[in-house]
C-alpha atoms as a PDB file:
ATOM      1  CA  UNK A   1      73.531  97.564 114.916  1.00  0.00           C
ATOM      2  CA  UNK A   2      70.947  97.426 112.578  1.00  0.00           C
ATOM      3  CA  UNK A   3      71.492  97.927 109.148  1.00  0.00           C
ATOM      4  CA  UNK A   4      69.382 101.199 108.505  1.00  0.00           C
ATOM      5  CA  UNK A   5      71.661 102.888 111.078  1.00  0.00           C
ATOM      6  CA  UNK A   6      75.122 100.587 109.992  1.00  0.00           C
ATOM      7  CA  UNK A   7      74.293 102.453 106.072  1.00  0.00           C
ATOM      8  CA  UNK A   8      73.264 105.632 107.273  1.00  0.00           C
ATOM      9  CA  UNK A   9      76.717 106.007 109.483  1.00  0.00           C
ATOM     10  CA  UNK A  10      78.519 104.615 106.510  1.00  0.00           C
ATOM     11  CA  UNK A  11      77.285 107.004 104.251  1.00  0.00           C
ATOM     12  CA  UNK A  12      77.669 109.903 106.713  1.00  0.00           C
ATOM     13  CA  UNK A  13      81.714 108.618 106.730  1.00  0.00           C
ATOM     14  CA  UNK A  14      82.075 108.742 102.841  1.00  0.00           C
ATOM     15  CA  UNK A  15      80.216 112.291 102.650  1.00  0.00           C
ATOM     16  CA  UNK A  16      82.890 113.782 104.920  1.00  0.00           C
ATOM     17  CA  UNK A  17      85.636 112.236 102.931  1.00  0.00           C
ATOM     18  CA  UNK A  18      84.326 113.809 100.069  1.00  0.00           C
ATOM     19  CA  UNK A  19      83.426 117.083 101.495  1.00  0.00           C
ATOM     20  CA  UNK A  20      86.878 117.126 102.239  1.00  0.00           C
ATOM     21  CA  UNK A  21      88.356 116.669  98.851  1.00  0.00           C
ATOM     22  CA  UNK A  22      85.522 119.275  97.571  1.00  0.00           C
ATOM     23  CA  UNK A  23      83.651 117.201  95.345  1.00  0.00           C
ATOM     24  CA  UNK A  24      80.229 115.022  95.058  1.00  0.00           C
ATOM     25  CA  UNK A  25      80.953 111.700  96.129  1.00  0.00           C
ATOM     26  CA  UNK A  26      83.124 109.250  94.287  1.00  0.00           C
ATOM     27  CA  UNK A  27      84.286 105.615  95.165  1.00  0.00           C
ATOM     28  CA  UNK A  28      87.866 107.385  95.636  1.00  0.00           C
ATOM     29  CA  UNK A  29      86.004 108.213  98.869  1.00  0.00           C
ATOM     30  CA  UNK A  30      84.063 105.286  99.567  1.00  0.00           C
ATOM     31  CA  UNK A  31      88.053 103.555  99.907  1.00  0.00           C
ATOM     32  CA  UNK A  32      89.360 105.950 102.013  1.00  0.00           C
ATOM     33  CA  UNK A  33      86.696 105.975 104.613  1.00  0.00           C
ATOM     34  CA  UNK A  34      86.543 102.135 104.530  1.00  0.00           C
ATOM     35  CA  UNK A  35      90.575 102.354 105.400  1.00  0.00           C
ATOM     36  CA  UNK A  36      89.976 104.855 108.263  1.00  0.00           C
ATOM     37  CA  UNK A  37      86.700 102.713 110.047  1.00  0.00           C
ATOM     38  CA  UNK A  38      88.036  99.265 109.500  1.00  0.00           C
ATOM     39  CA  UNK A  39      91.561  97.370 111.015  1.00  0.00           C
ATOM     40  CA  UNK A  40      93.071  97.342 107.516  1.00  0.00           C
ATOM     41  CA  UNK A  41      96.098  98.997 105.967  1.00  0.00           C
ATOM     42  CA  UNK A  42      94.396 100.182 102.299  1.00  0.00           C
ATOM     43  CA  UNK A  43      91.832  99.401  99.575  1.00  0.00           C
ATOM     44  CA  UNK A  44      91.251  99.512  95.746  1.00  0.00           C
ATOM     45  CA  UNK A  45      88.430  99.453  93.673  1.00  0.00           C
ATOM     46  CA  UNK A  46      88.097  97.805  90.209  1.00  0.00           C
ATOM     47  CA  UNK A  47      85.540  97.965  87.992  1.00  0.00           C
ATOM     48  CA  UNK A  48      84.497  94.308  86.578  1.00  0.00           C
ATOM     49  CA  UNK A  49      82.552  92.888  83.428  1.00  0.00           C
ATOM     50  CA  UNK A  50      82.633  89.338  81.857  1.00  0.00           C
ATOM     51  CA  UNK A  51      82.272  90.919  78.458  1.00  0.00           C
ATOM     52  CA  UNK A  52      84.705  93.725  78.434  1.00  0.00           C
ATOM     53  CA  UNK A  53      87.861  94.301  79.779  1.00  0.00           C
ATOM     54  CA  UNK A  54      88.357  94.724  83.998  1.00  0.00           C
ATOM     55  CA  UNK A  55      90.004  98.014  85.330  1.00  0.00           C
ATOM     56  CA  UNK A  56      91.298  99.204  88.321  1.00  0.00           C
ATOM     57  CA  UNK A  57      89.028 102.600  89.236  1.00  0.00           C
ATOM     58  CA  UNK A  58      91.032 103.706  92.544  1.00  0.00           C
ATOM     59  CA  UNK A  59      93.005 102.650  95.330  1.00  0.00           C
ATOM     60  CA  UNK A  60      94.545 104.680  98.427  1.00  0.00           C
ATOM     61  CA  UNK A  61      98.070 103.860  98.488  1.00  0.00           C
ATOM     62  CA  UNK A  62     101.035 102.214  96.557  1.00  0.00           C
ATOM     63  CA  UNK A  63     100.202  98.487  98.224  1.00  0.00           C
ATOM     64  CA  UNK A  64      96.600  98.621  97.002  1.00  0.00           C
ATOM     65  CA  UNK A  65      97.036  99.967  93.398  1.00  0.00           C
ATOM     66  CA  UNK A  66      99.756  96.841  93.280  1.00  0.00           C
ATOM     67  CA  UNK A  67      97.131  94.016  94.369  1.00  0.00           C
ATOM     68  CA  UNK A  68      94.216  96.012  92.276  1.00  0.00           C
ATOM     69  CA  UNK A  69      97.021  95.835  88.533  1.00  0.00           C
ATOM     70  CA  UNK A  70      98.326  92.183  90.393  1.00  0.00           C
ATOM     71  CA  UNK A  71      94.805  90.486  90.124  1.00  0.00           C
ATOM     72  CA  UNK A  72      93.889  92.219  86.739  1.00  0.00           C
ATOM     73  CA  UNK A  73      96.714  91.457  85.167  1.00  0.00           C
ATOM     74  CA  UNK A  74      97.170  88.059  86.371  1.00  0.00           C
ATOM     75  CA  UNK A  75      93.659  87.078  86.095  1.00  0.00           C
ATOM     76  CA  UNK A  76      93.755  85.471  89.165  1.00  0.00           C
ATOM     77  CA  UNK A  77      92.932  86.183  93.438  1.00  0.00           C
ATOM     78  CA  UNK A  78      90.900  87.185  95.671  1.00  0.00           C
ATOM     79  CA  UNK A  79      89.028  90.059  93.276  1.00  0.00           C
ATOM     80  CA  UNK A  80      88.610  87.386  90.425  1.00  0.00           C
ATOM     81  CA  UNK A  81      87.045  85.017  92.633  1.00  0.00           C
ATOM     82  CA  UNK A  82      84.288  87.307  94.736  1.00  0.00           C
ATOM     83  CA  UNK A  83      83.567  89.054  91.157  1.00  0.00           C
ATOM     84  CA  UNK A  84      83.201  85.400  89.759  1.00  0.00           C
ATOM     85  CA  UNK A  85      81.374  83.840  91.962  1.00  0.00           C
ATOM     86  CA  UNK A  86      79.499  87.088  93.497  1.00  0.00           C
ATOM     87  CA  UNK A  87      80.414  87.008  96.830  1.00  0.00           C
ATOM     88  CA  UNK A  88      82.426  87.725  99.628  1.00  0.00           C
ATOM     89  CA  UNK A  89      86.213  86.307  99.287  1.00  0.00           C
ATOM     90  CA  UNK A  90      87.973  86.873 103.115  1.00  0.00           C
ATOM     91  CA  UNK A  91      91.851  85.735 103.109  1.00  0.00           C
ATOM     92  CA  UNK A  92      93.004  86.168 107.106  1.00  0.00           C
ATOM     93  CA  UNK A  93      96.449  85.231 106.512  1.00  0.00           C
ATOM     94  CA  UNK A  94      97.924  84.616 102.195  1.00  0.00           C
ATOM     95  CA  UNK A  95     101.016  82.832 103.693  1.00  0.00           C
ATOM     96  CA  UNK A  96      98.393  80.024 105.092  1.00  0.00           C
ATOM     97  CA  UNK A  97      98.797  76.799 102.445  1.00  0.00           C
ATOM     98  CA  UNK A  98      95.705  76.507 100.797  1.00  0.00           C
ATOM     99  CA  UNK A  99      95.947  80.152  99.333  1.00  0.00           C
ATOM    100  CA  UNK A 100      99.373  79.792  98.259  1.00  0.00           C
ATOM    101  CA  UNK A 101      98.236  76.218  96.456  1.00  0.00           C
ATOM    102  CA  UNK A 102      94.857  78.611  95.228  1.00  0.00           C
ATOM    103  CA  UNK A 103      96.854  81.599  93.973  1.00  0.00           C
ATOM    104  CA  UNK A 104      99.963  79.885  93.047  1.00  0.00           C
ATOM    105  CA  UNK A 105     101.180  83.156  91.406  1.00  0.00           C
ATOM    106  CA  UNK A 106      99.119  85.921  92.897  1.00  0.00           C
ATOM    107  CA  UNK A 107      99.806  84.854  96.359  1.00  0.00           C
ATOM    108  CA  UNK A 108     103.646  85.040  96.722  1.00  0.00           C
ATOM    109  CA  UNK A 109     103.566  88.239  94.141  1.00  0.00           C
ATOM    110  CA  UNK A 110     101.333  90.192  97.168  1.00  0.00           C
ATOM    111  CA  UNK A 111     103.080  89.471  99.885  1.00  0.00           C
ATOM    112  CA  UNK A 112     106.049  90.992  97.773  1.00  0.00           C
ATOM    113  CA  UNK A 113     104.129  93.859  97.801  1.00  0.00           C
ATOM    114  CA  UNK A 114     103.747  94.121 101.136  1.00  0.00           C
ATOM    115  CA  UNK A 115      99.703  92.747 102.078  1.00  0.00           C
ATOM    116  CA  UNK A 116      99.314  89.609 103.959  1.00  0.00           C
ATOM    117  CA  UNK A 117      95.401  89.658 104.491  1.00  0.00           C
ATOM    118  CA  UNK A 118      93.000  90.475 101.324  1.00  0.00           C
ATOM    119  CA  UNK A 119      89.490  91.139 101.568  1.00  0.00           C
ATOM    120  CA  UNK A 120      87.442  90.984  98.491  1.00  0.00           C
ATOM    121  CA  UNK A 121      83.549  92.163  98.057  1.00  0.00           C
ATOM    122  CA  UNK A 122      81.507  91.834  95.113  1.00  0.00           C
ATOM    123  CA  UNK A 123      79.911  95.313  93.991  1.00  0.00           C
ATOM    124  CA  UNK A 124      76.364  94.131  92.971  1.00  0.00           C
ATOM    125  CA  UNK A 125      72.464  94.746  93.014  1.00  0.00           C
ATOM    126  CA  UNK A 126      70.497  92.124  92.042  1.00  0.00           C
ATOM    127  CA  UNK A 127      71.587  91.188  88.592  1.00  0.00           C
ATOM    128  CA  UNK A 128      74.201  93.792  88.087  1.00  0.00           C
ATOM    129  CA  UNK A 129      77.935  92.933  88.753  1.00  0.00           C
ATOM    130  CA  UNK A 130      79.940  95.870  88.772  1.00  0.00           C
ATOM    131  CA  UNK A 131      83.432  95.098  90.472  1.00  0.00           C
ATOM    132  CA  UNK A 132      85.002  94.497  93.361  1.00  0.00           C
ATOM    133  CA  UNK A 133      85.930  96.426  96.450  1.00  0.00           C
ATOM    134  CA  UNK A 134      89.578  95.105  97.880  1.00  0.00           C
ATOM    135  CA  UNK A 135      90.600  95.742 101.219  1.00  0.00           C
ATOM    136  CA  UNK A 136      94.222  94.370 102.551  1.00  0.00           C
ATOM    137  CA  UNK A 137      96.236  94.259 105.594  1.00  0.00           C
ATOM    138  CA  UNK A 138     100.053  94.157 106.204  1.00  0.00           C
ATOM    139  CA  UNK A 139      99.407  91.864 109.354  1.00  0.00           C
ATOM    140  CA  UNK A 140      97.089  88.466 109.553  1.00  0.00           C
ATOM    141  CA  UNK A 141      93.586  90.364 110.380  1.00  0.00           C
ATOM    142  CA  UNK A 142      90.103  88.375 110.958  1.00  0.00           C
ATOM    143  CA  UNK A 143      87.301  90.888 110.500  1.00  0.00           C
ATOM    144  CA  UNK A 144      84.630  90.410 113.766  1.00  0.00           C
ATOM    145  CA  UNK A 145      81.158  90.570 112.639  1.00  0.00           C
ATOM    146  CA  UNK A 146      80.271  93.983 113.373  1.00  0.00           C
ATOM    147  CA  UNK A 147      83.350  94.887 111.278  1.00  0.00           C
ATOM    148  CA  UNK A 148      82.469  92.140 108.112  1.00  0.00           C
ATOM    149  CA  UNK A 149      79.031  94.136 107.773  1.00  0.00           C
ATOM    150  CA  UNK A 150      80.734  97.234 108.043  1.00  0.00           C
ATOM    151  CA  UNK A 151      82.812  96.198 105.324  1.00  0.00           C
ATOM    152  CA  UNK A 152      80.099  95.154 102.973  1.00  0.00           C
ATOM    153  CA  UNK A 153      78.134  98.142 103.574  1.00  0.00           C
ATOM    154  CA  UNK A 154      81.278 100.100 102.368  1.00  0.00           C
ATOM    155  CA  UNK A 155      80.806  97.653  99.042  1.00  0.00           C
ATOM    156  CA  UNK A 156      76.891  98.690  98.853  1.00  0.00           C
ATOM    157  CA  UNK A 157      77.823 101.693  98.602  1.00  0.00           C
ATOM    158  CA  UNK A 158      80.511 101.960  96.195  1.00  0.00           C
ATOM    159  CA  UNK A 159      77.622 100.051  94.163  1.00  0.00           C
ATOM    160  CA  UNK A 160      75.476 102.889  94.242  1.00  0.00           C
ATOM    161  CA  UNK A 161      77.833 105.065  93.423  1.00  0.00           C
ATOM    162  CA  UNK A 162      79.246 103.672  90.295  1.00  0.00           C
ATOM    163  CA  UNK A 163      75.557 103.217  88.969  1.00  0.00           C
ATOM    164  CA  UNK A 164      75.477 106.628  89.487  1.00  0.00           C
ATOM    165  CA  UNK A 165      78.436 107.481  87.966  1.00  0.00           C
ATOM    166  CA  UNK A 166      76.966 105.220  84.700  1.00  0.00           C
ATOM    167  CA  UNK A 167      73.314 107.249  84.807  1.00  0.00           C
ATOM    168  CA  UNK A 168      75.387 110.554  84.581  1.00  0.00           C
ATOM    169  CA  UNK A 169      77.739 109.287  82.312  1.00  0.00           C
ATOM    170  CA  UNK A 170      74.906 108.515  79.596  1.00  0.00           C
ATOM    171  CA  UNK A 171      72.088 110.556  80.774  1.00  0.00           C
ATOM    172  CA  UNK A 172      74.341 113.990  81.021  1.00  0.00           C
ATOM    173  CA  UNK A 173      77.114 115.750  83.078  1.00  0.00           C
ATOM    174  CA  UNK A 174      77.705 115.568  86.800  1.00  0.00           C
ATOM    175  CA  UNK A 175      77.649 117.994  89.078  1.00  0.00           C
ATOM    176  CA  UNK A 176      81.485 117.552  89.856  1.00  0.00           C
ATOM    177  CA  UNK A 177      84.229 116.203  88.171  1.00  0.00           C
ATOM    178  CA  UNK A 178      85.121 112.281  88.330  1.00  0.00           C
ATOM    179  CA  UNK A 179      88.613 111.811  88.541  1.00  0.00           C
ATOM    180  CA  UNK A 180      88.726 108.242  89.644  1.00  0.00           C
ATOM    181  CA  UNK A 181      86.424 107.221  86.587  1.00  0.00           C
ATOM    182  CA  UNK A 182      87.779 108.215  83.260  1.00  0.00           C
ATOM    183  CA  UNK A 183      91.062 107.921  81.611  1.00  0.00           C
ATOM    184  CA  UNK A 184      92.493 105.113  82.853  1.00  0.00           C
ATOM    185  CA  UNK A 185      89.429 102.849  81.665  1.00  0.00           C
ATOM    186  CA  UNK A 186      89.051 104.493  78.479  1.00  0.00           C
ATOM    187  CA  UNK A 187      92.930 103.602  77.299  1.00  0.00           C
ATOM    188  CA  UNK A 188      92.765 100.068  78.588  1.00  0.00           C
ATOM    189  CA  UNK A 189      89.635  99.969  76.029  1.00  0.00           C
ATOM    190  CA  UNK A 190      91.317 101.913  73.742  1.00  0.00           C
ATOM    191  CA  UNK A 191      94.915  99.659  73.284  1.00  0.00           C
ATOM    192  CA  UNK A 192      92.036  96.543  73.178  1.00  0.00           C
ATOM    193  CA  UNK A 193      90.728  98.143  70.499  1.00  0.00           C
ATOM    194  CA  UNK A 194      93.626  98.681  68.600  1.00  0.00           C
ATOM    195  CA  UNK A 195      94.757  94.789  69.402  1.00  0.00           C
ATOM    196  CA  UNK A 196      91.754  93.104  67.755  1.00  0.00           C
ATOM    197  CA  UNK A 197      92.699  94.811  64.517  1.00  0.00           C
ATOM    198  CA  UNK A 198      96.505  93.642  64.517  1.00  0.00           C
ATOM    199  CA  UNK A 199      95.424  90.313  65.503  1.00  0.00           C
ATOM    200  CA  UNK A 200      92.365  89.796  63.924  1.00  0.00           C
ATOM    201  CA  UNK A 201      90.914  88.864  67.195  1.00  0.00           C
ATOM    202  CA  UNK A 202      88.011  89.702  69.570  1.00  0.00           C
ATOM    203  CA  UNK A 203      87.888  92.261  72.288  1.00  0.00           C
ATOM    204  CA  UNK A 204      88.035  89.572  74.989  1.00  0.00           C
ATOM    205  CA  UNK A 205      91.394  87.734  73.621  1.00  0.00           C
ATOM    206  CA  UNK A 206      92.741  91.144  72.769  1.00  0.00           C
ATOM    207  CA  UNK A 207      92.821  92.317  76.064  1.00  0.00           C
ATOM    208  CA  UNK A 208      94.076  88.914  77.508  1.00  0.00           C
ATOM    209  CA  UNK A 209      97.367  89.459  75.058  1.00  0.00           C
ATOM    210  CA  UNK A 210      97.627  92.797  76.435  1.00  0.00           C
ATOM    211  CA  UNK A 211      97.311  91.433  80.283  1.00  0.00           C
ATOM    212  CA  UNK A 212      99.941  88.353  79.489  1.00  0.00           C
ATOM    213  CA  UNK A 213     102.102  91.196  77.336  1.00  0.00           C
ATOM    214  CA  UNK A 214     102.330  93.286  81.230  1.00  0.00           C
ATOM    215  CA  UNK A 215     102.699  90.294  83.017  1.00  0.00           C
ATOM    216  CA  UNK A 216     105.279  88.252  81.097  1.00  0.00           C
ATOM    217  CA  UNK A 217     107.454  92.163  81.135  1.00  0.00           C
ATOM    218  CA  UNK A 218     106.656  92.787  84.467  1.00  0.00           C
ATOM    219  CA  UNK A 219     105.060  96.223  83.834  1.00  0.00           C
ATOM    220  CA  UNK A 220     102.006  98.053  84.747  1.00  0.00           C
ATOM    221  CA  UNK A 221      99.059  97.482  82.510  1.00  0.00           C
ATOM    222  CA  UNK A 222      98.295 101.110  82.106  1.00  0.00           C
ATOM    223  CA  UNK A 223     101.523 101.562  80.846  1.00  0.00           C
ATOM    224  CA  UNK A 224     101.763  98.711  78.345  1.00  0.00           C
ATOM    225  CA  UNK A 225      98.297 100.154  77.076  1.00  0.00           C
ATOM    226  CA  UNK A 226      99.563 104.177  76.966  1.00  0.00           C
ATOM    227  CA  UNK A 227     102.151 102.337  74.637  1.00  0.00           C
ATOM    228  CA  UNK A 228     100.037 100.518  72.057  1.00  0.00           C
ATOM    229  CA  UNK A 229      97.937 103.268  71.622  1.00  0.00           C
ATOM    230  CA  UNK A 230     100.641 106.107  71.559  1.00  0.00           C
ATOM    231  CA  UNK A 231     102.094 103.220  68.499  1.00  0.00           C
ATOM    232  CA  UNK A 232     105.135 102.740  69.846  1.00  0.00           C
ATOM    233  CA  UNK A 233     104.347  98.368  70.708  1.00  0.00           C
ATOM    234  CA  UNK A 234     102.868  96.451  67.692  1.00  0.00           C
ATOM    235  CA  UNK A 235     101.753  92.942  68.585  1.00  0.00           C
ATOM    236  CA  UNK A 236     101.821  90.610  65.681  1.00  0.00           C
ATOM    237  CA  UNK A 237      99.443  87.522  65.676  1.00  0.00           C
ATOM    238  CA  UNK A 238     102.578  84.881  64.838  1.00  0.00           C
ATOM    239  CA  UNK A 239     104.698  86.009  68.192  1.00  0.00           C
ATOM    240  CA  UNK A 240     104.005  85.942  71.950  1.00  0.00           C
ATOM    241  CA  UNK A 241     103.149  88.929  73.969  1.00  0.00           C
ATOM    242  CA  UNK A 242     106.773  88.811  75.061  1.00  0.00           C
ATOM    243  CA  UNK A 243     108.299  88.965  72.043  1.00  0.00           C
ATOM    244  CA  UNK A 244     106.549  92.088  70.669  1.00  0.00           C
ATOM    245  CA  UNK A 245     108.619  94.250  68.669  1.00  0.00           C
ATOM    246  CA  UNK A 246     108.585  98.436  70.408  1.00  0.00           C
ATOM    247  CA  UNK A 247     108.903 100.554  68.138  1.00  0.00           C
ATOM    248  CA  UNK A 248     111.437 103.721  68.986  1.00  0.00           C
END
């Protein structure tokens, strides 16, 4: 298929999904149509930057919001690598020895959560890097070819649409509302805000306290971040994240 006609069907698939919900589309939809046209159980979408903090943006079930907080948090997988080294990261089978030897942590902590092939796909144009697209399987799965470019057309997409999202974000208000954009992101940046004042540190090392802080208590970043902004956990440069005092 060529790959006029492979974007045009793709977009054609995301429009519905969104025409369903009601709204302009989102990458909310871009995941959900990529779930329904390829052999794969779910998919999450995080938004990516080597100079501020990473942030999961959507993903269509339980499974897929685990691997999209898993890789964030843990700063390692699948999503790390294809956002690191721009390009396409395809994991068949995580129980297969060289991934578990790879992702010594990440790889036994998914298959806990139920996916046993990850597919991860660099959102970028050119220059700009904006995240990843994650797809994942409860069964081994090899994507054919025809359903590889499917895939990455899915992750073209869900480019274009978060640059859009970022033109109407600083050049004025959408036409719709945004749900998968906003308030997750801006609290993650928020609690790494209010970490590089109580440790005197910069934003980058602020928000790698607050990842090892969620990792080392085995809780969702979102909500360790909701806390130290809401006051009630105080980090303290002279302890480890797991030793942070809460505050009642």
């Amino acid at each position: 298929m060529g790959s006029e006609r492979r974007s045009e069907r793709i977009q054609v698939l995301v429009a519905e999904q969104a025409a369903r919900r009601g709204v302009r589309v989102g990458v909310v939809d871009v995941c959900t149509a990529a779930v329904a046209a390829l052999p794969v159980g779910g998919a999450g979408l995080s938004a990516m930057s080597p100079a501020a903090p990473s942030h999961p943006l959507c993903s269509t079930d339980d499974i897929s919001e685990q691997l999209e907080e898993l890789q964030l948090t843990l700063g390692e997988g699948p999503c790390v690598d294809a956002f690191r080294h721009g390009s396409a990261v395809l994991t068949p089978d995580l129980l297969t020895r060289e991934l578990q030897d790879r992702w010594t942590v990440f790889a036994d902590a998914a298959l806990e959560a139920g996916a046993r092939a990850v597919f991860a796909l660099p959102l970028q144009m050119g220059a700009i890097s904006l995240g990843v697209l994650d797809l994942y399987a409860q069964v081994p799965v090899r994507l054919d070819a025809e359903e590889l470019a499917d895939a990455l057309a899915f992750a073209d997409l869900a480019t274009l649409v978060l640059l859009d999202a970022r033109i109407n974000e600083t050049g004025g208000p959408r036409d719709g509302p945004v749900e998968d954009l906003g308030a997750y992101r801006a609290e993650i940046d928020q609690a790494s805000g209010v970490l590089t004042v109580q440790l005197g540190v910069g934003i980058e090392e602020a928000f790698v306290r607050l990842r090892g802080h969620a990792f080392a208590q085995g809780r969702r970043l979102a909500d360790v971040a909701a806390d130290v902004v809401a006051r009630r956990l105080r980090f303290s440069p002279d302890t480890e994240p797991d030793q942070t005092d809460e505050k009642t």
